[in-house]
N, C-alpha and C. Protein backbone atom coordinates (compact mmCIF):
# COMPACT_ATOMS: atom_id res chain seq x y z
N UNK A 1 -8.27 2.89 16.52
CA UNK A 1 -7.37 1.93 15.91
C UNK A 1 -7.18 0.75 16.86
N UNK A 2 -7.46 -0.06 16.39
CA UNK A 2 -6.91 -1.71 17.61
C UNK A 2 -5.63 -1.56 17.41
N UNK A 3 -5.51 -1.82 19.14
CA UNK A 3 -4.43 -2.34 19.45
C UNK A 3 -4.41 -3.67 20.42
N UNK A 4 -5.59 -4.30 20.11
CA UNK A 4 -6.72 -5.47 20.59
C UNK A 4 -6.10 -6.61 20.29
N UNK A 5 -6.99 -7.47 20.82
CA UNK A 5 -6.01 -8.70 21.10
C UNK A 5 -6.75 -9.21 19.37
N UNK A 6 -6.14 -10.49 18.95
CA UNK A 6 -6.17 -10.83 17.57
C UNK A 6 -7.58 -11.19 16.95
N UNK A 7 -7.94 -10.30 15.46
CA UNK A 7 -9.31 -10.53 15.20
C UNK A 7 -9.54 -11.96 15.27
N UNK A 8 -10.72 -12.31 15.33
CA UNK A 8 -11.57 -13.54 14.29
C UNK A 8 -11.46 -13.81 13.30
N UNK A 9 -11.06 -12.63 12.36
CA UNK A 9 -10.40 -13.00 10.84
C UNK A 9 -10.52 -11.44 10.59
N UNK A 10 -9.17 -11.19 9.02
CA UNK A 10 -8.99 -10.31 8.50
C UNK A 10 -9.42 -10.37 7.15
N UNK A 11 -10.33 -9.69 6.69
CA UNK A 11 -10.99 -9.55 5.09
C UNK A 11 -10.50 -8.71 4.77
N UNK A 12 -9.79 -8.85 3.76
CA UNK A 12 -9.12 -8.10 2.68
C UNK A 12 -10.40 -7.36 1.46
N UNK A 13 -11.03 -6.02 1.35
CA UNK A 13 -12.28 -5.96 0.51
C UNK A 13 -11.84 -4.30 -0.30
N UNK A 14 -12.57 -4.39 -1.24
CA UNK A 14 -12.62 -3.02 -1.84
C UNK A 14 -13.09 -1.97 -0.71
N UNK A 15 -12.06 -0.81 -0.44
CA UNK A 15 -12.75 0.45 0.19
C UNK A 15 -14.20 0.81 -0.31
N UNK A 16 -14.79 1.11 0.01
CA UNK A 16 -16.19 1.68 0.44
C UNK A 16 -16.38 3.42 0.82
N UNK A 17 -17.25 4.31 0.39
CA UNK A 17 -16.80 5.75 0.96
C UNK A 17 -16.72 5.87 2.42
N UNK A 18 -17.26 4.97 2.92
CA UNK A 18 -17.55 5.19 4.34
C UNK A 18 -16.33 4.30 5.44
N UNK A 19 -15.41 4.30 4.19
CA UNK A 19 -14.25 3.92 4.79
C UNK A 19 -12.91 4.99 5.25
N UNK A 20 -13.49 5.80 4.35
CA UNK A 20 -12.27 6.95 3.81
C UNK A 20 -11.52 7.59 5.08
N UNK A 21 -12.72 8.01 6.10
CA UNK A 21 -12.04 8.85 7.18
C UNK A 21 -10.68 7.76 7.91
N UNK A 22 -11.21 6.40 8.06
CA UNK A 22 -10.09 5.40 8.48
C UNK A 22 -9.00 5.02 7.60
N UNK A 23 -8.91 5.07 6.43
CA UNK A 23 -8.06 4.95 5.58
C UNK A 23 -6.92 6.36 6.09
N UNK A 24 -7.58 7.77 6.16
CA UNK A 24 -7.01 8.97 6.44
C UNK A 24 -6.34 8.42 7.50
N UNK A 25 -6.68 7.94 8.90
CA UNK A 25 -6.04 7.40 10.40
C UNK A 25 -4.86 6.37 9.80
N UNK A 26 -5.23 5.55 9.14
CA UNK A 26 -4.22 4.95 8.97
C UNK A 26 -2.98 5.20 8.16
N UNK A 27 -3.04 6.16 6.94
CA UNK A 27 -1.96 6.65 6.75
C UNK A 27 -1.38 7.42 7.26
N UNK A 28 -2.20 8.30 8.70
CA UNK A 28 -1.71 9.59 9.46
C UNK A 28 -0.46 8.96 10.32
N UNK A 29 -1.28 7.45 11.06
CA UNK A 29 -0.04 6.66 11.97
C UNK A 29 0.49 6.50 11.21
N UNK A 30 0.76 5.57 10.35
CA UNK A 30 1.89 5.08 9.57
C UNK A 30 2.94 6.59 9.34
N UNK A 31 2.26 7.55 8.81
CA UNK A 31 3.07 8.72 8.25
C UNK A 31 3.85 8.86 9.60
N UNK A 32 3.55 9.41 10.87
CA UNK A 32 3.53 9.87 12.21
C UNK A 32 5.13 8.71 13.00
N UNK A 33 5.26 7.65 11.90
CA UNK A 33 6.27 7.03 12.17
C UNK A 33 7.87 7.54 12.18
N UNK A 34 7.42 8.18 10.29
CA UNK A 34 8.39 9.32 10.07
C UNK A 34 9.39 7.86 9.64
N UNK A 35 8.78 6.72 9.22
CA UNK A 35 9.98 5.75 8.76
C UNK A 35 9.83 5.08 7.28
N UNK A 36 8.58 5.31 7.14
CA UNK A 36 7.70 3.82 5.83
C UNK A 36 7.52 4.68 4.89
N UNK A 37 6.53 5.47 5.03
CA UNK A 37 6.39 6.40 3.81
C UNK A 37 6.90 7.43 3.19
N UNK A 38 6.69 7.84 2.45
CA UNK A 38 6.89 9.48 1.40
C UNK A 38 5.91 10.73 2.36
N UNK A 39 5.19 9.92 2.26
CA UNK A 39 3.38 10.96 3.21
C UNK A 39 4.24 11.18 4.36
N UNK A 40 4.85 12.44 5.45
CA UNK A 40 5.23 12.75 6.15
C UNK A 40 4.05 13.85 6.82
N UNK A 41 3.77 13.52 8.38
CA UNK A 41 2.92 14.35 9.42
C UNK A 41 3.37 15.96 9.86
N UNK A 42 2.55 16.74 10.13
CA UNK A 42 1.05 16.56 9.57
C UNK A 42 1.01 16.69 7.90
N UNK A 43 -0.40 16.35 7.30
CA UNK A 43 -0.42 16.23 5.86
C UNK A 43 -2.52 17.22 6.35
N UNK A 44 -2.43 17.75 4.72
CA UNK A 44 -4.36 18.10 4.38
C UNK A 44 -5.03 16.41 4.46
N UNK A 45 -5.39 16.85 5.81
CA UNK A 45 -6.30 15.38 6.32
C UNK A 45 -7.40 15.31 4.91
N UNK A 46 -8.17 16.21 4.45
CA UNK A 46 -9.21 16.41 3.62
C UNK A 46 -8.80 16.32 2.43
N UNK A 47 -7.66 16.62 2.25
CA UNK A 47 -6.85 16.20 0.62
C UNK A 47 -6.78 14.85 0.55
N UNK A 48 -5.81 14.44 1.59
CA UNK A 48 -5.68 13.05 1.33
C UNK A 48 -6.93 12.28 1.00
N UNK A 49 -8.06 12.82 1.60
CA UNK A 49 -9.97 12.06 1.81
C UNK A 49 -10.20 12.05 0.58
N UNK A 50 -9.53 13.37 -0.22
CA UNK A 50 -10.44 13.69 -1.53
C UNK A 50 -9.61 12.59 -2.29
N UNK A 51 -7.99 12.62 -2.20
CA UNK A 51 -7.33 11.46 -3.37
C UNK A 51 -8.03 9.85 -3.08
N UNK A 52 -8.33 9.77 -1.88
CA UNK A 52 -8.98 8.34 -1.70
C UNK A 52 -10.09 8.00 -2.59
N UNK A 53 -11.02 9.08 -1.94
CA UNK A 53 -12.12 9.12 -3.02
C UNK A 53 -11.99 8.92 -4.61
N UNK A 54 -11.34 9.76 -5.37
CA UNK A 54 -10.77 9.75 -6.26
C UNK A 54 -10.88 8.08 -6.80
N UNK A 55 -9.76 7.96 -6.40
CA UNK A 55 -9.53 6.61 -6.35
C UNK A 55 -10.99 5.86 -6.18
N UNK A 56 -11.92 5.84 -5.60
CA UNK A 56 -12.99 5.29 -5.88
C UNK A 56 -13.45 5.13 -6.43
N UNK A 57 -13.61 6.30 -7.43
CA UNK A 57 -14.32 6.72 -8.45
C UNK A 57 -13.63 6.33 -9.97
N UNK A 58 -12.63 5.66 -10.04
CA UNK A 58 -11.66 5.69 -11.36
C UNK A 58 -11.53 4.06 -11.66
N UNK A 59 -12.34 3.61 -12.70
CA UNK A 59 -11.59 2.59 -12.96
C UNK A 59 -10.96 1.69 -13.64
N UNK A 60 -9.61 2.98 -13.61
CA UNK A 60 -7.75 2.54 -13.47
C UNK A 60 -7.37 2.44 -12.00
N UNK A 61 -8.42 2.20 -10.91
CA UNK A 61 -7.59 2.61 -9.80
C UNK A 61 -8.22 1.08 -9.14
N UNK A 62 -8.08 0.90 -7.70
CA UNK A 62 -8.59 -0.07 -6.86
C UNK A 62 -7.88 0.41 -5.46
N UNK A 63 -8.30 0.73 -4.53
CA UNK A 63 -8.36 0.49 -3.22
C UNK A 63 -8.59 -0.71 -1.82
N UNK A 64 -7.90 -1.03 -1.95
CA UNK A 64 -8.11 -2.36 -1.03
C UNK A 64 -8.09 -2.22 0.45
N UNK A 65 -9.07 -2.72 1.68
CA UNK A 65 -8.70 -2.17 2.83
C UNK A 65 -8.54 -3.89 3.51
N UNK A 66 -7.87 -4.02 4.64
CA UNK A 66 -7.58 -5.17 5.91
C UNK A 66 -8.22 -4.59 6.68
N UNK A 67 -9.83 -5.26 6.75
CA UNK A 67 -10.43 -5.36 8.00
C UNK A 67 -10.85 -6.40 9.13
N UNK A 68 -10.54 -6.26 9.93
CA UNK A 68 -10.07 -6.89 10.94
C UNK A 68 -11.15 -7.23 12.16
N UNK A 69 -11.92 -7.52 11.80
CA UNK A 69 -12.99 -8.04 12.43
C UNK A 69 -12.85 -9.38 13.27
N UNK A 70 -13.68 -8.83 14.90
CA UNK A 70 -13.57 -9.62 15.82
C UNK A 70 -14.92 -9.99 16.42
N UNK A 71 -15.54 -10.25 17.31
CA UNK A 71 -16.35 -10.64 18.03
C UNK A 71 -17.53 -9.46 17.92
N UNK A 72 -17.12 -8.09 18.04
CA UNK A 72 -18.20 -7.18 18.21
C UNK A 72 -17.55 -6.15 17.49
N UNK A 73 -16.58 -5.87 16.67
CA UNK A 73 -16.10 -5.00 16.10
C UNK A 73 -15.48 -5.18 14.69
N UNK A 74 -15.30 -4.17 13.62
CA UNK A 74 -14.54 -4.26 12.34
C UNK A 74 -13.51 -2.92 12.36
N UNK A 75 -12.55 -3.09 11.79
CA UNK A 75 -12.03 -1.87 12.28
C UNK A 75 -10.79 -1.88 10.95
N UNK A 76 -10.36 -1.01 10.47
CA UNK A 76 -9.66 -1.17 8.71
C UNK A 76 -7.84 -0.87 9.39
N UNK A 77 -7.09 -1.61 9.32
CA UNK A 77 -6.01 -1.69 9.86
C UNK A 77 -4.79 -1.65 9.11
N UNK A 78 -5.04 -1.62 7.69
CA UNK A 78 -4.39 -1.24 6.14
C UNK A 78 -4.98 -0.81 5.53
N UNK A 79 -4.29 -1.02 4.44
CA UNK A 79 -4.95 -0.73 3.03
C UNK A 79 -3.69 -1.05 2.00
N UNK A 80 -3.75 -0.68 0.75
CA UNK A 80 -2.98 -1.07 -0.28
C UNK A 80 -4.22 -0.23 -1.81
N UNK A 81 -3.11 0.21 -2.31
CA UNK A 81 -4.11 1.11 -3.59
C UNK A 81 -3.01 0.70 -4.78
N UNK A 82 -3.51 0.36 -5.54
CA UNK A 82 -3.10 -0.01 -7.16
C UNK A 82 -3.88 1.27 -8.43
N UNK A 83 -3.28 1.78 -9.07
CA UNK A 83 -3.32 2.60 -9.92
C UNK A 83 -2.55 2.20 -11.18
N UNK A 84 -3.53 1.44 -12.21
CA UNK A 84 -3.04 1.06 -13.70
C UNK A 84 -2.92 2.39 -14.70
N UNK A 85 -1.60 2.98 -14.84
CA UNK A 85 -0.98 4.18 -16.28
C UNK A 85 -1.94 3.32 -17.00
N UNK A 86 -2.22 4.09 -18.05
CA UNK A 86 -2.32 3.70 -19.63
C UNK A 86 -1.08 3.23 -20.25
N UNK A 87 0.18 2.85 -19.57
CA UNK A 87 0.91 2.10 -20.50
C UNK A 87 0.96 0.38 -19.74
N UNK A 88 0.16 0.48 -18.70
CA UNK A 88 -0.09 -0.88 -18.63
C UNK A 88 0.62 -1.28 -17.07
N UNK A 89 1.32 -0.48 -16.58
CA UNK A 89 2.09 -0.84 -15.47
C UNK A 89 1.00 -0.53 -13.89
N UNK A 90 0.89 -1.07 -13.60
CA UNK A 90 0.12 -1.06 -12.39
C UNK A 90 0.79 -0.82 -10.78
N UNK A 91 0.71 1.01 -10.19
CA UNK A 91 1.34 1.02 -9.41
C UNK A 91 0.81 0.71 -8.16
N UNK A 92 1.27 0.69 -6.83
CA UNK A 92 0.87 0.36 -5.95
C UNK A 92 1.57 0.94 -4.22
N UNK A 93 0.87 1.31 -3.30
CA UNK A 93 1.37 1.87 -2.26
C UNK A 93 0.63 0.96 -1.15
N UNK A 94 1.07 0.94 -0.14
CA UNK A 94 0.52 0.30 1.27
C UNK A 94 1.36 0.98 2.97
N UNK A 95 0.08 0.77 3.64
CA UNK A 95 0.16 1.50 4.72
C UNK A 95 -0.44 0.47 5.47
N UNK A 96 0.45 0.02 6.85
CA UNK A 96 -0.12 -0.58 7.65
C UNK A 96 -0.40 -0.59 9.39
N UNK A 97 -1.15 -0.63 9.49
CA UNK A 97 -1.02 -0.37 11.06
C UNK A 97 0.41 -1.11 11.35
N UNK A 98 1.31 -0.31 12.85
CA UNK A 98 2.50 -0.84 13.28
C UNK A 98 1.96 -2.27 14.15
N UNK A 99 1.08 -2.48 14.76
CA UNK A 99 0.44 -3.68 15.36
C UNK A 99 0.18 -4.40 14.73
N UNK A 100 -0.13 -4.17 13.26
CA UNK A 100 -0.78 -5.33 12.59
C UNK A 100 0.48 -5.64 11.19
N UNK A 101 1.36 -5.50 11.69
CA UNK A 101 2.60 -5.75 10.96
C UNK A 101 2.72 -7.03 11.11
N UNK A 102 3.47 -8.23 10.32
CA UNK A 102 3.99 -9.55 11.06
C UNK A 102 3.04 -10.21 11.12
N UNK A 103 1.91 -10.28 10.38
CA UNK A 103 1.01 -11.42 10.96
C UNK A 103 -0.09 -11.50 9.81
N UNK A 104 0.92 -11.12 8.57
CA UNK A 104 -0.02 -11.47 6.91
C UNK A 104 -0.44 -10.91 6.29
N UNK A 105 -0.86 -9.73 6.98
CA UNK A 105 -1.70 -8.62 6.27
C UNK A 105 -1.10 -8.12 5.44
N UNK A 106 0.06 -7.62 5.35
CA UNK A 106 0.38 -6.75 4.16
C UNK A 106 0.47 -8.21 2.75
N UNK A 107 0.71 -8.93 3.11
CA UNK A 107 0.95 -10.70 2.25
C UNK A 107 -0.78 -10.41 1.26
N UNK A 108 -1.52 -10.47 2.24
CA UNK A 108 -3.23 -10.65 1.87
C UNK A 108 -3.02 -9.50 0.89
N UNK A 109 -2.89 -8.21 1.84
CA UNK A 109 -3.78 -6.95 0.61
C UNK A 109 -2.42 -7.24 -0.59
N UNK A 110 -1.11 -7.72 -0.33
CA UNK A 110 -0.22 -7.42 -2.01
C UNK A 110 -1.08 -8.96 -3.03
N UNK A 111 -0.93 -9.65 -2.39
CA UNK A 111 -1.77 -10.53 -3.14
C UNK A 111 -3.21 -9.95 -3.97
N UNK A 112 -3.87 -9.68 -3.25
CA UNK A 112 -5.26 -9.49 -3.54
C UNK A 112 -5.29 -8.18 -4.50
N UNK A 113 -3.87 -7.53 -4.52
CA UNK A 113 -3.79 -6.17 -5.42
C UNK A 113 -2.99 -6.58 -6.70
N UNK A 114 -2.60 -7.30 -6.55
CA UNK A 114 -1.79 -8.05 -7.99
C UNK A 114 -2.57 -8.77 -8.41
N UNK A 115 -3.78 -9.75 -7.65
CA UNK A 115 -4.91 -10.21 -8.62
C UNK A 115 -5.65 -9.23 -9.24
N UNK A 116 -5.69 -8.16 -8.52
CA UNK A 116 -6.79 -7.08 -9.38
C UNK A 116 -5.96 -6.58 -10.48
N UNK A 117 -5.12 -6.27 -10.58
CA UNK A 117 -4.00 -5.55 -11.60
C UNK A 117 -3.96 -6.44 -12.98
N UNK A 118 -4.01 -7.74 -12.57
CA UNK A 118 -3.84 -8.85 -13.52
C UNK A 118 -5.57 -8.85 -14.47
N UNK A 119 -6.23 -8.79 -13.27
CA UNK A 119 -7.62 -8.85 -14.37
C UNK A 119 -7.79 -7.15 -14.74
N UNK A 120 -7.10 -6.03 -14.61
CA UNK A 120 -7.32 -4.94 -14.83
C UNK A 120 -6.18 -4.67 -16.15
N UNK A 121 -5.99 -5.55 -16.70
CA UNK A 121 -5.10 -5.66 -17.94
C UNK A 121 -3.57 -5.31 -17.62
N UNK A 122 -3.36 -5.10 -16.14
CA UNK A 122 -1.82 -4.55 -15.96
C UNK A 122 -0.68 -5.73 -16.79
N UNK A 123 -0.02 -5.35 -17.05
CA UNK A 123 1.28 -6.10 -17.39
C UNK A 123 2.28 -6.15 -16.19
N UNK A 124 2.22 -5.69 -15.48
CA UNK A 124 3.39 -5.46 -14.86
C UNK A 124 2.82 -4.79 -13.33
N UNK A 125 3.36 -5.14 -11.94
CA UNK A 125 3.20 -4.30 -10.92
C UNK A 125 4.69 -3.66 -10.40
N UNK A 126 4.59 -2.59 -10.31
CA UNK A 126 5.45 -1.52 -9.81
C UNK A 126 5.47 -0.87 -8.45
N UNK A 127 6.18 -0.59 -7.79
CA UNK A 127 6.27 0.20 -6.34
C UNK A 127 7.61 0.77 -5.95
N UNK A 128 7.78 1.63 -4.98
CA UNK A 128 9.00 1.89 -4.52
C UNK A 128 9.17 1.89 -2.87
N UNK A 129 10.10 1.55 -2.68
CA UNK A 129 10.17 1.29 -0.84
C UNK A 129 11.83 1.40 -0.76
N UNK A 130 11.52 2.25 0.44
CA UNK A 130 13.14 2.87 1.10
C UNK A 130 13.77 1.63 1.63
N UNK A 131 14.97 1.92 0.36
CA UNK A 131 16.31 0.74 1.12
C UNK A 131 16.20 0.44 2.02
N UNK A 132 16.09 0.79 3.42
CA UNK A 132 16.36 0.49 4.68
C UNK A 132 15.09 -0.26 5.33
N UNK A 133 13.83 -0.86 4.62
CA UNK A 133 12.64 -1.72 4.80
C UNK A 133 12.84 -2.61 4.50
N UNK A 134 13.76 -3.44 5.77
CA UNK A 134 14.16 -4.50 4.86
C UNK A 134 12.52 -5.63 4.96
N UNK A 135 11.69 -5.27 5.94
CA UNK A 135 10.77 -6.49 6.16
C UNK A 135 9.89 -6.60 4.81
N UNK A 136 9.35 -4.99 4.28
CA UNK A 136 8.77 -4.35 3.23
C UNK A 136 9.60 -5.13 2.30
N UNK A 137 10.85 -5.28 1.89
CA UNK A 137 11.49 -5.68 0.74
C UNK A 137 11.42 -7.11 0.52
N UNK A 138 11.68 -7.71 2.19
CA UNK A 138 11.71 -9.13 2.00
C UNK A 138 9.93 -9.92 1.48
N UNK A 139 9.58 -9.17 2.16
CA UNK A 139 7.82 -9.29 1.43
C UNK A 139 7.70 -9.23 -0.27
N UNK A 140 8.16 -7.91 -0.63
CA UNK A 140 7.97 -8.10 -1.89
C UNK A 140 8.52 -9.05 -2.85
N UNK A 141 9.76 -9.23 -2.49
CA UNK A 141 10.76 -10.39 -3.10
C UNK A 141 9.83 -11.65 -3.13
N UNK A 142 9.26 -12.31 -1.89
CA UNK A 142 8.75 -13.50 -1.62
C UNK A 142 7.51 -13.26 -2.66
N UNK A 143 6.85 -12.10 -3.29
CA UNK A 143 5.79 -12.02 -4.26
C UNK A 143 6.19 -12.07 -5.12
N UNK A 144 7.63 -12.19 -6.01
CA UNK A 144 7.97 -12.10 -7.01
C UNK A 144 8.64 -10.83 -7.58
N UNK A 145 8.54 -9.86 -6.73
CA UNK A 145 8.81 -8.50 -6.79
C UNK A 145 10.57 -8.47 -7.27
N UNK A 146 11.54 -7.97 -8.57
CA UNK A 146 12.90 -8.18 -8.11
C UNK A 146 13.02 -6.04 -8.02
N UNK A 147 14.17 -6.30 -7.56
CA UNK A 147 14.87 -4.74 -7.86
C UNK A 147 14.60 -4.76 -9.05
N UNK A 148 15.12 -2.91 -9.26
CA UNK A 148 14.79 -3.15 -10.62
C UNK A 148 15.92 -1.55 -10.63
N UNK A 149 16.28 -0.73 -10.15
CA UNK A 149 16.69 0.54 -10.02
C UNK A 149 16.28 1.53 -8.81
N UNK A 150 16.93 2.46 -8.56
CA UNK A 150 17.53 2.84 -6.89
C UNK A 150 17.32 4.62 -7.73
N UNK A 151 16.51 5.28 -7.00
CA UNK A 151 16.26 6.66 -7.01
C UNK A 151 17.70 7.07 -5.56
N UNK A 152 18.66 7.63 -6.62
CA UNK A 152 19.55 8.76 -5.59
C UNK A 152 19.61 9.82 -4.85
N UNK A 153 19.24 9.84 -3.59
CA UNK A 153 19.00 11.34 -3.25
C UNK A 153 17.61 12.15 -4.00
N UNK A 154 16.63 11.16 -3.95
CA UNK A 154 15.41 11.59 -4.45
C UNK A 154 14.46 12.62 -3.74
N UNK A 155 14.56 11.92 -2.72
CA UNK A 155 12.83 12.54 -1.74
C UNK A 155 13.83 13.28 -0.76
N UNK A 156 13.37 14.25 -0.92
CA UNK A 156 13.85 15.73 -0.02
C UNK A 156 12.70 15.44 1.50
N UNK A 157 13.21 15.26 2.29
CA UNK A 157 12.87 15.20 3.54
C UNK A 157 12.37 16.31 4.57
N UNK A 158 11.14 16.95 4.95
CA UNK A 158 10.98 17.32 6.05
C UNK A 158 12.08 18.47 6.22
N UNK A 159 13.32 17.41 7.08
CA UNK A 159 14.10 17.93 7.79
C UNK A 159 15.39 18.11 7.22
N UNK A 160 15.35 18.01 5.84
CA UNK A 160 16.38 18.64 4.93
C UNK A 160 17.06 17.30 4.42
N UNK A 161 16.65 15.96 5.26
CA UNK A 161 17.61 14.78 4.18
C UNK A 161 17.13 14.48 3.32
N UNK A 162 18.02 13.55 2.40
CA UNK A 162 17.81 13.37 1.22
C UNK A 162 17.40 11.82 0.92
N UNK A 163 16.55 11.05 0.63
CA UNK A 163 15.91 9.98 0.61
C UNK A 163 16.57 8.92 -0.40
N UNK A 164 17.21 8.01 -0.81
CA UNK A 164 16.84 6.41 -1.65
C UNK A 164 16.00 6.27 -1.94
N UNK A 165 15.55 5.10 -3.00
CA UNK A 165 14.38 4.48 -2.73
C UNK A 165 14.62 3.56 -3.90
N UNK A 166 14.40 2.45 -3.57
CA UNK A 166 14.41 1.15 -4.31
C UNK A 166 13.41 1.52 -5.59
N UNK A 167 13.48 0.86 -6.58
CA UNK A 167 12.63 0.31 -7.38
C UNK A 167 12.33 -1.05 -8.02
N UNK A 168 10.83 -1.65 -7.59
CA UNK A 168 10.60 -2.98 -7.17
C UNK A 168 9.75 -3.04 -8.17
N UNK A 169 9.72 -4.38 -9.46
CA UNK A 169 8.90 -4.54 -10.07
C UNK A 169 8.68 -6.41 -10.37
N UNK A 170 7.16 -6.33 -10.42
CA UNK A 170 6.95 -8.13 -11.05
C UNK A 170 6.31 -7.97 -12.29
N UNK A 171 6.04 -8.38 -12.82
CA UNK A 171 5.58 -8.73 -14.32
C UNK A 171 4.28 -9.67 -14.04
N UNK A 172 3.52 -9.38 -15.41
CA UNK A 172 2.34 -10.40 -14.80
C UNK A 172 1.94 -11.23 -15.78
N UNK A 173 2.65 -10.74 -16.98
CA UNK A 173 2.72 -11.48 -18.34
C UNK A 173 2.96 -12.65 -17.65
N UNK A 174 2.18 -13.74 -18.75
CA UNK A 174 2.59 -15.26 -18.28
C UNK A 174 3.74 -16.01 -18.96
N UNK A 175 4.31 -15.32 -19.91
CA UNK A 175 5.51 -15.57 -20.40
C UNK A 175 6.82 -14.90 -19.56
N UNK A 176 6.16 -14.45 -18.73
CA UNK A 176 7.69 -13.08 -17.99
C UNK A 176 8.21 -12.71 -18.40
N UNK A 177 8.10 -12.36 -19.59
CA UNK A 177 8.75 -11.31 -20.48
C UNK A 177 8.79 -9.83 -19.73
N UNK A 178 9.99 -8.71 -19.49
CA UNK A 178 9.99 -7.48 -19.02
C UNK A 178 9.07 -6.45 -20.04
């Protein structure tokens, strides 16, 4: 994982299979934070490989990775996955390296996953992120993202607490109709 000084540029591209094992690293740190996600450490390293895959293979789904390419290296430092229901709502999760926070990336892959959603017939993009993200929230807001409803004491924790969690939605209709 870089923790390197700043690429040459970050390409935002569809995962690839031969991405998967790094996609696994990067949700392991992120999880390993114990702050951002639902995915809490350790997790079936090989499960998670197989839902990625999955996701490769489906398409209602899209996988997006931030690679971060420098002088002699590429190295996948996010990601972001969109999954269109059949009723049209297009959901979405992201995981980012803690280094490569603050400096666009998560901006690039939500962008580049709401363009795909939009040509993937979504109406609508959906996500959920714990009250207490506020950087995560202020991001989504600046995409158009509003609240929308608050899960109470939802996600049973690990260590016996009991989780929040926002519910964040934009619309993609060009009328903005809900």
């Amino acid at each position: 994982m870089p923790d390197a000084p700043p690429p040459t540029s970050t390409v935002i591209r569809p995962a690839v299979s031969s991405d998967l094992d790094a996609l696994v690293d990067v949700l392991w740190a992120v999880a390993a934070e114990g702050r951002w996600l639902g995915a809490e450490v350790p997790f079936d390293r090989e499960e998670r490989r197989r839902r990625f895959a999955d996701m490769l293979s489906s398409a209602a789904a899209e996988l997006l990775v931030a690679d971060a390419q420098s002088a002699d290296t590429a190295d996948i430092v996010g990601f972001i996955s969109v999954q269109v229901a059949g009723y049209g709502v297009a959901d979405i999760g992201m995981a980012i390296l803690e280094s490569w926070r603050g400096r666009g990336t998560g901006r690039a892959l939500l962008a580049s996953a709401i363009e795909w959603a939009a040509r993937a017939g979504a109406h609508k993009v959906a996500l959920e992120v714990w009250p207490d993200n506020g950087p995560a929230i202020g991001l989504y807001r600046s995409a158009g993202f509003v609240e929308e409803g608050r899960k109470v004491a939802h996600y049973r924790r690990r260590d016996g607490q009991l989780w929040d969690s926002l519910l964040m939605g934009r619309p993609l209709r060009p009328d903005g109709r809900r």
